[in-house]
Protein backbone atom coordinates (compact mmCIF):
# COMPACT_ATOMS: atom_id res chain seq x y z
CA UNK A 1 13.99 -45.68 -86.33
CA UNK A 2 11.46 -49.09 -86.74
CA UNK A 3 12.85 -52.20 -87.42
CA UNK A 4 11.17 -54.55 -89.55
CA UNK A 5 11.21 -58.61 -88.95
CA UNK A 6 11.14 -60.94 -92.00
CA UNK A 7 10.91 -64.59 -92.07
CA UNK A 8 13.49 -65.97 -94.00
CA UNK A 9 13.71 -69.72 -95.70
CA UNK A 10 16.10 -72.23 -93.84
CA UNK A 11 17.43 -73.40 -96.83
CA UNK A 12 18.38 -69.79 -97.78
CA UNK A 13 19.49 -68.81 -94.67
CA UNK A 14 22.44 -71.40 -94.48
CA UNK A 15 23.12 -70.41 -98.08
CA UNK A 16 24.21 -67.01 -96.61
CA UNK A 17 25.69 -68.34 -93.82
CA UNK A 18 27.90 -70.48 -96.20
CA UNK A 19 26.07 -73.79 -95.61
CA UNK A 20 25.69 -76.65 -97.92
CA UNK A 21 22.08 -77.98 -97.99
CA UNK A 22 23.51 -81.52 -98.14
CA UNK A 23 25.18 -80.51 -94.37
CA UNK A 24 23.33 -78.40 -92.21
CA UNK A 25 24.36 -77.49 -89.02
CA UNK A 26 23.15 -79.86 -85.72
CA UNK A 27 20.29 -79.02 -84.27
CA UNK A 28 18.84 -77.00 -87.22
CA UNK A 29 15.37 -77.05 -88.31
CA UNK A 30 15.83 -77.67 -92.04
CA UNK A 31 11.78 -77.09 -92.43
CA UNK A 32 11.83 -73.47 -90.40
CA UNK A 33 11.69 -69.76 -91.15
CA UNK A 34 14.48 -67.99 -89.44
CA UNK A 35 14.16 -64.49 -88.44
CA UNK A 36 15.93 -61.88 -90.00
CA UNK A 37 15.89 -58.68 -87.94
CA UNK A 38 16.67 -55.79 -90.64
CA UNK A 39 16.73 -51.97 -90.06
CA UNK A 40 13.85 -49.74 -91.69
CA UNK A 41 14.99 -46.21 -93.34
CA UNK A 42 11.71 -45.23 -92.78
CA UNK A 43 10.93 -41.93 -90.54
CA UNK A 44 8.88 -41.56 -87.65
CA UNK A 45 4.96 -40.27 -88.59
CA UNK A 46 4.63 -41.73 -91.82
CA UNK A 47 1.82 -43.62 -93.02
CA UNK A 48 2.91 -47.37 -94.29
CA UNK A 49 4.06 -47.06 -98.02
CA UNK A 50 5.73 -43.48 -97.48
CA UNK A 51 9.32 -43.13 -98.84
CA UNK A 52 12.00 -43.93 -96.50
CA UNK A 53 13.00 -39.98 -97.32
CA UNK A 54 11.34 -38.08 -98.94
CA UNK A 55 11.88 -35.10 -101.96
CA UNK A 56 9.23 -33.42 -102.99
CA UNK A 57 5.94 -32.71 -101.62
CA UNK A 58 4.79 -35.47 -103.94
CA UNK A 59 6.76 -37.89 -101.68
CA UNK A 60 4.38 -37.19 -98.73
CA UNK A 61 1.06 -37.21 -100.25
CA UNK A 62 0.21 -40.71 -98.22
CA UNK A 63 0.69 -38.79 -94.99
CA UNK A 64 -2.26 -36.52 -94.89
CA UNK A 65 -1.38 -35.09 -91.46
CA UNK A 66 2.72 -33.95 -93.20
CA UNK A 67 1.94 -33.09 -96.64
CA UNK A 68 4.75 -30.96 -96.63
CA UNK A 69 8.55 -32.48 -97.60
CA UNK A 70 11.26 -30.99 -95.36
CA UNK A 71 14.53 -31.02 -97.98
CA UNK A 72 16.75 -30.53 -95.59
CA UNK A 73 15.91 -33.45 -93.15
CA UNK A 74 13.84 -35.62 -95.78
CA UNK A 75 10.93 -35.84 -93.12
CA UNK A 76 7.68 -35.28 -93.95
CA UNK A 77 6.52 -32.27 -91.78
CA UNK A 78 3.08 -30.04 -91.22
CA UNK A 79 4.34 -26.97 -92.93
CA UNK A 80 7.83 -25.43 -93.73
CA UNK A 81 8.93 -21.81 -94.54
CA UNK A 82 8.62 -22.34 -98.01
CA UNK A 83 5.63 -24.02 -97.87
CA UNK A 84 3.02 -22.98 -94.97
CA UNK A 85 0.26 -24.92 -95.52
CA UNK A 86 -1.10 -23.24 -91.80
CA UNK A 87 -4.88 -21.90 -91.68
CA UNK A 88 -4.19 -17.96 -92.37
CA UNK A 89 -4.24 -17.52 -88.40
CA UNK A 90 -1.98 -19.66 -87.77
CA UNK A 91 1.87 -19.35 -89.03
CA UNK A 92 4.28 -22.28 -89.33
CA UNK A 93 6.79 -22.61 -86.34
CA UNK A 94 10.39 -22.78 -87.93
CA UNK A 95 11.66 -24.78 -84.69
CA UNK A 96 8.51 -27.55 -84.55
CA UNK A 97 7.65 -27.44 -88.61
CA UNK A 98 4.15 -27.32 -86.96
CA UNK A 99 1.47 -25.23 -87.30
CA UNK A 100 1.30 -22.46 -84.43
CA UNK A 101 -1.27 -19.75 -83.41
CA UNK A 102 -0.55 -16.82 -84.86
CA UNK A 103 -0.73 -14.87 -88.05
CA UNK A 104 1.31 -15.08 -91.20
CA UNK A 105 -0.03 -12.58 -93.53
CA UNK A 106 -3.05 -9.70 -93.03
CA UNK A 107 -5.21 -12.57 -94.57
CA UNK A 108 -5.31 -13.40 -90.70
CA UNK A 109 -6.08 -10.36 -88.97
CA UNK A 110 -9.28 -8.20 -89.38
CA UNK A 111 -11.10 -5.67 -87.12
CA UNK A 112 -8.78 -2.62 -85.38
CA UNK A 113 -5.73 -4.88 -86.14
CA UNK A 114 -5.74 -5.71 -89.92
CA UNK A 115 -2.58 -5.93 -90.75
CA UNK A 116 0.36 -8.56 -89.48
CA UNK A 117 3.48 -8.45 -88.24
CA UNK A 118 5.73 -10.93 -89.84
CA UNK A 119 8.12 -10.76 -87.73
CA UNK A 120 6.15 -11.31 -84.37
CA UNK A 121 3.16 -13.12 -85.93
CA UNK A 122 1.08 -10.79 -84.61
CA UNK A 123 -1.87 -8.46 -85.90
CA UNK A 124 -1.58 -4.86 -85.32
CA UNK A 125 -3.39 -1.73 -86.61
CA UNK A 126 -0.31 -1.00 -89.26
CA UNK A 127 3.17 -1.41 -90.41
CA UNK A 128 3.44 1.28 -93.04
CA UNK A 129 2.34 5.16 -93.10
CA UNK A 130 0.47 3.79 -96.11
CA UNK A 131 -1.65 1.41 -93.79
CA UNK A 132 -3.15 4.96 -91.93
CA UNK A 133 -5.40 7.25 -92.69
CA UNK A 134 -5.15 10.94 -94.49
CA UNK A 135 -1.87 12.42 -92.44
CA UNK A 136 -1.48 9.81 -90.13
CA UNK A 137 1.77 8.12 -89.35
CA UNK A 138 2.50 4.41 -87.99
CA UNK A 139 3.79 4.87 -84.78
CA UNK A 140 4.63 2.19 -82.93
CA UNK A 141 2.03 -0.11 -85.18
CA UNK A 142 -0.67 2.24 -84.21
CA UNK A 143 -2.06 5.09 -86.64
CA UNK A 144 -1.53 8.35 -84.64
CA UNK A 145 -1.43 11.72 -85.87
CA UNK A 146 2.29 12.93 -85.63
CA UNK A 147 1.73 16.58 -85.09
CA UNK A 148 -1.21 18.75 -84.84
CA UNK A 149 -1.77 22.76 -85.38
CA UNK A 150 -1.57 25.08 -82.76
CA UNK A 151 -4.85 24.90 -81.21
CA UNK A 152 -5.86 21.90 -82.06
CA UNK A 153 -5.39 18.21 -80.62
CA UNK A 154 -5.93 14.23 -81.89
CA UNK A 155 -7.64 13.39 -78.24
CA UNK A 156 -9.45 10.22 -79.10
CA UNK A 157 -6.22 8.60 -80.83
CA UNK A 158 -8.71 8.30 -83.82
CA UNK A 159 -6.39 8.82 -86.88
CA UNK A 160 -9.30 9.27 -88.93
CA UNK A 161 -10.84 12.17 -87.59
CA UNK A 162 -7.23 13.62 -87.30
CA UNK A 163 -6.82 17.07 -84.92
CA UNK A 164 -10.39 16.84 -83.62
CA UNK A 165 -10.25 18.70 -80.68
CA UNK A 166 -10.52 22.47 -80.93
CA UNK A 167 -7.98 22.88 -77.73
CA UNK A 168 -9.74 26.38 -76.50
CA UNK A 169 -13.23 25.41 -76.31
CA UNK A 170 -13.28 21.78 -75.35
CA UNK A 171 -13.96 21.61 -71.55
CA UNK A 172 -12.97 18.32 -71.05
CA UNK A 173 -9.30 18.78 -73.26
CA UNK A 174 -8.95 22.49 -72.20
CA UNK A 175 -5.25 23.80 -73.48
CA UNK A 176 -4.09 20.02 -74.07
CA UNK A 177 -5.89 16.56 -74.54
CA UNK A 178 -7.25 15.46 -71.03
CA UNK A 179 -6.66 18.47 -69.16
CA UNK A 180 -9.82 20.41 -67.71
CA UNK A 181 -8.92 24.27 -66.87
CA UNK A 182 -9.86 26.69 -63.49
CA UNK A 183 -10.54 29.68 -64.10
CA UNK A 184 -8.64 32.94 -62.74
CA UNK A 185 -8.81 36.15 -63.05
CA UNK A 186 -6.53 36.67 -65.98
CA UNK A 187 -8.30 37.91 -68.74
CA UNK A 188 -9.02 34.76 -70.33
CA UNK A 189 -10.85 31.51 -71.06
CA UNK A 190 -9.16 29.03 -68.32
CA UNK A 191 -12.04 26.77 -68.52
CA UNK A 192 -12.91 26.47 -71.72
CA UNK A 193 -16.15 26.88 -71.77
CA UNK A 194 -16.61 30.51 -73.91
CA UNK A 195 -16.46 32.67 -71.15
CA UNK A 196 -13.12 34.66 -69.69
CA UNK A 197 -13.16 34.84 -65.69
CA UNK A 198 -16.39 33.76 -65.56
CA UNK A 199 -16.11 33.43 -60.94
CA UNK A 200 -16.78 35.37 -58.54
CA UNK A 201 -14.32 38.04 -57.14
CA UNK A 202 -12.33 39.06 -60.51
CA UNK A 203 -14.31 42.43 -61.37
CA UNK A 204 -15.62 45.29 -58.97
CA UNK A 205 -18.42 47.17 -59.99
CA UNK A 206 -18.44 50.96 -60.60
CA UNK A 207 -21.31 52.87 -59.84
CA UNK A 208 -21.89 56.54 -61.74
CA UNK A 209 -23.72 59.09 -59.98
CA UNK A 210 -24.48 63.02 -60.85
CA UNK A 211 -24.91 66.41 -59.32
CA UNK A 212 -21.95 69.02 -58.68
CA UNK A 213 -20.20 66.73 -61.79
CA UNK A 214 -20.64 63.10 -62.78
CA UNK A 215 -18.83 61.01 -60.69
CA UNK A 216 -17.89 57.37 -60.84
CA UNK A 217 -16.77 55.05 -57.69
CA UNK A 218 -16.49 51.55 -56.60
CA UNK A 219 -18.45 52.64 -52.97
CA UNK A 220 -21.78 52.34 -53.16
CA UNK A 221 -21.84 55.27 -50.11
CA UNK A 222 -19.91 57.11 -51.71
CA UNK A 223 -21.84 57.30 -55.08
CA UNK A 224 -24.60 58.61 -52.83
CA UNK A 225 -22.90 61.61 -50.62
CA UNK A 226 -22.26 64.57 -50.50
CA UNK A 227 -25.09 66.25 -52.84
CA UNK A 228 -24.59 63.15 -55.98
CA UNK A 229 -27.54 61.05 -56.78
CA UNK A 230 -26.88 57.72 -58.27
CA UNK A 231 -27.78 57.03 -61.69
CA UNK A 232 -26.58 53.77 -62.39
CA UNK A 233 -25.36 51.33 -59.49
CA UNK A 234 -22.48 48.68 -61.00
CA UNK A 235 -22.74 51.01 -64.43
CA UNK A 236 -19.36 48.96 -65.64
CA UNK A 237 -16.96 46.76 -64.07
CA UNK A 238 -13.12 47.05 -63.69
CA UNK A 239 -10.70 44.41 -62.50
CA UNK A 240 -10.07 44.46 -58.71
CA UNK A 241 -6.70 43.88 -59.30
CA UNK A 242 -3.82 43.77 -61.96
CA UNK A 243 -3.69 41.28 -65.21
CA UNK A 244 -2.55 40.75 -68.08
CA UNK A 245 -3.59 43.46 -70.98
CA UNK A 246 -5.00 45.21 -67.63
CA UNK A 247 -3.77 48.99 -66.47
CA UNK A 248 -4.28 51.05 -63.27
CA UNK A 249 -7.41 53.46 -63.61
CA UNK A 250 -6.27 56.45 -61.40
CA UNK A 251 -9.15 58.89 -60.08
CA UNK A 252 -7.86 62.20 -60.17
CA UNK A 253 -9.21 65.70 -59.01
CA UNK A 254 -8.01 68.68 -60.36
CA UNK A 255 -9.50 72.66 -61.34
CA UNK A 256 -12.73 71.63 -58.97
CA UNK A 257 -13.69 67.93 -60.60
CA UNK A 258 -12.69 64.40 -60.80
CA UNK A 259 -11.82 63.21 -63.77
CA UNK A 260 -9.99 59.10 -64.60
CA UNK A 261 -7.01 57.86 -66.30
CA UNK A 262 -4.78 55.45 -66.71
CA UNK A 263 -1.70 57.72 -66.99
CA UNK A 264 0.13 58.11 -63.94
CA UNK A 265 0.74 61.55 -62.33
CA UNK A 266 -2.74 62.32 -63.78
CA UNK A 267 -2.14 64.30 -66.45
CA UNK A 268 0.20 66.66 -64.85
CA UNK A 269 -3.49 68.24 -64.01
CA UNK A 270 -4.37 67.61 -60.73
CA UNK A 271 -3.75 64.73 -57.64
CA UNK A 272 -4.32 61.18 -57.48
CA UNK A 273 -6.96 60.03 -55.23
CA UNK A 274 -6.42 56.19 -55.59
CA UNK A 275 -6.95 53.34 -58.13
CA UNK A 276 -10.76 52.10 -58.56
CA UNK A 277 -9.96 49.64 -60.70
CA UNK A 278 -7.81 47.85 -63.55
CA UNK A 279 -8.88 48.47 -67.10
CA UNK A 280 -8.26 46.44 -70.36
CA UNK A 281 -6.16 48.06 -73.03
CA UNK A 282 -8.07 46.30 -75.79
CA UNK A 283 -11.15 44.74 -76.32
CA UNK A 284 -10.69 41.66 -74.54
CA UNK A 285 -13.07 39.11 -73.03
CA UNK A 286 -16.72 40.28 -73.77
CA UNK A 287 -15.58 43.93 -72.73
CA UNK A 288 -17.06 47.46 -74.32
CA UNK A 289 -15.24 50.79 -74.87
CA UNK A 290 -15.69 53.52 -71.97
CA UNK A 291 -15.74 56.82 -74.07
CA UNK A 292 -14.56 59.81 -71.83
CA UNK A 293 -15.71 63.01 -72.47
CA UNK A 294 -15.23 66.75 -70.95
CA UNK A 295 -17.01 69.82 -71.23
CA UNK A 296 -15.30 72.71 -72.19
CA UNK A 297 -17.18 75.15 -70.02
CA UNK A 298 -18.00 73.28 -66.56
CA UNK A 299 -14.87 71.14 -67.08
CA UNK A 300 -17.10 68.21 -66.31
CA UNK A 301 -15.85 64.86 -67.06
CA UNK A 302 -18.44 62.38 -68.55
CA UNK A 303 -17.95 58.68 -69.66
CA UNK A 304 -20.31 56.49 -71.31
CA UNK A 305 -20.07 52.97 -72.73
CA UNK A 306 -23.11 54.14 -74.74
CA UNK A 307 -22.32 55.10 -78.13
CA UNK A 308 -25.41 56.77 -78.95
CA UNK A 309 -24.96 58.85 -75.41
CA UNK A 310 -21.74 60.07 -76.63
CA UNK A 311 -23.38 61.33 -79.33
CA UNK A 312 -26.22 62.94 -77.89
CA UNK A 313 -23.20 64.46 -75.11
CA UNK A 314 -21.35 66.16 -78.32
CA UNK A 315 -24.81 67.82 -78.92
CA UNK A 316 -24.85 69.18 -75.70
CA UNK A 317 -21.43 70.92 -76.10
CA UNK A 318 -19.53 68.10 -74.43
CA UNK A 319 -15.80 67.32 -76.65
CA UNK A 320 -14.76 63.50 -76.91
CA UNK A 321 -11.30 63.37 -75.43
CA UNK A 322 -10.45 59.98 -75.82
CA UNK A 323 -11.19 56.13 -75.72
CA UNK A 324 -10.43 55.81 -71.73
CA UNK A 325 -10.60 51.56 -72.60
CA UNK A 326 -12.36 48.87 -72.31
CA UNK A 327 -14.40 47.82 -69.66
CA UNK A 328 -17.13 45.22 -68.63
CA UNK A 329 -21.01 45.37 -68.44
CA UNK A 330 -21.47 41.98 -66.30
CA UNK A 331 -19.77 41.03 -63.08
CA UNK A 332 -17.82 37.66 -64.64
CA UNK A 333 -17.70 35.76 -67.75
């Protein structure tokens, strides 16, 4: 608090003191001031001619750095609750009464963070669902898509391109965001990049040879013995070994000729000679029907994956028996 020093008349003095003028004291100066020390009311940080306390902003208008009036202290301050005064950046400290970095409505925030946070005085991306985009939610003040479709994923966190990511042919977010698939030999797309199995080792060719019957093996030898001539080397491909959607194809012989299914026990006509490979129940990863065939007369057994051979087979008195399945025309993918 300031104290303020007036000079006050002699004469005047001892009249307050209780002293006649006709008898004053020894050793006073009848023709000096005294000093009278008195307290000032007036607060800290205010210009000369402010109120000693003020009321209304009105009170503080001769303080241009505290316009604002404080009611509950009477000081005049920078900027109260009531009435922030701050740049839009900046927010009014309720501890200081002074201006403070810091936001105190969305008029302070722009860019990827346009909205504030009252409570923190800080600009974020939103505080509502109504801040975001389409069917985005506010999660954690950041527009995220809460759930996508099976299939589908929000990879880039970019609300307003929602469920960008098509989850089955995006290499680099292959099954979920961020993941990158290897492919085995499963019977599907592990990789993501539109072909199923598409390394090395997954199929075995089989080769289909004629004379005595037609014949079809994995061994390129055997495709050539024993009185057969090879018509097609690697005609289709089987799996080399079991997966899913994939069955045993047995080789049979029976009545004097080979002949290949996939029901155990061949048939009840004739002996199993081995598996040659695994073939797909349905058409499944790029593969093509194998049509199987049989002549009534020579009991030959004759499959195609050629449609219009099958036909021109029928004209030569062969019978379609069945689809065998589906097999492939290429090695891997």
């Amino acid at each position: 608090m300031a104290l303020t020093v007036r000079r006050v008349p002699a004469a005047l003095l001892g009249a307050l003191l209780g002293c006649s003028e006709g008898t004053p004291d020894e050793g006073a100066k009848p023709d000096a001031d005294a000093a009278v020390i008195e307290e000032a009311d007036a607060p800290a940080g205010l210009d000369a001619g402010a109120p000693a306390r003020c009321a209304s902003w009105q009170d503080c208008t001769a303080d241009r750095l505290h316009p604002v009036c404080d009611a509950a202290s009477g000081r005049c301050v920078e900027c109260t609750a009531a009435d922030d005064r701050c740049a839009p950046a900046d927010h009014c400290e309720a501890a200081t009464l002074q201006c403070a970095p810091g936001c105190r409505n969305d008029e302070g925030c722009a860019g990827q963070t346009p909205r504030c946070d009252t409570r923190r005085n800080q600009c974020v991306a939103c505080t509502l669902a109504a801040h975001c985009p389409g069917a985005a939610a506010c999660v954690e003040q950041r527009c995220a898509v809460s759930a996508c479709p099976d299939g589908r994923g929000d990879c880039n966190r970019d609300p307003a391109d929602g469920c960008e990511v098509d989850l089955a042919r995006d290499e680099a977010n292959c099954g979920a965001c961020g993941a990158r698939g290897a492919e085995a030999c499963n019977l599907a797309d592990d990789d993501c990049d539109g072909a199923c199995d598409d390394r090395d080792g997954c199929r075995v060719g089989i080769h289909r040879s004629n004379g005595p019957e037609h014949f079809y093996t994995a061994s390129r030898e055997e495709a050539q013995c024993c009185g057969y001539r090879v018509e097609n080397y690697d005609y289709f491909y089987l799996y080399s070994a079991r997966a899913p959607g994939a069955v045993a194809l047995y080789r049979c012989y029976g009545g004097g000729r080979h002949f290949y299914t996939s029901r155990e026990g061949c048939e009840g006509d004739g002996v199993t000679e081995g598996v040659i490979g695994y073939i797909a129940t349905s058409a499944v990863c790029g593969s093509t029907p194998l049509y199987r065939m049989r002549h009534p007369g020579s009991r030959d057994n004759f499959y195609t994956i050629s449609a219009a051979e099958r036909d021109s087979a029928t004209g030569l008195g062969y019978l379609s028996v069945e689809l065998a399945g589906y097999v492939w025309t290429r090695p891997r993918g």
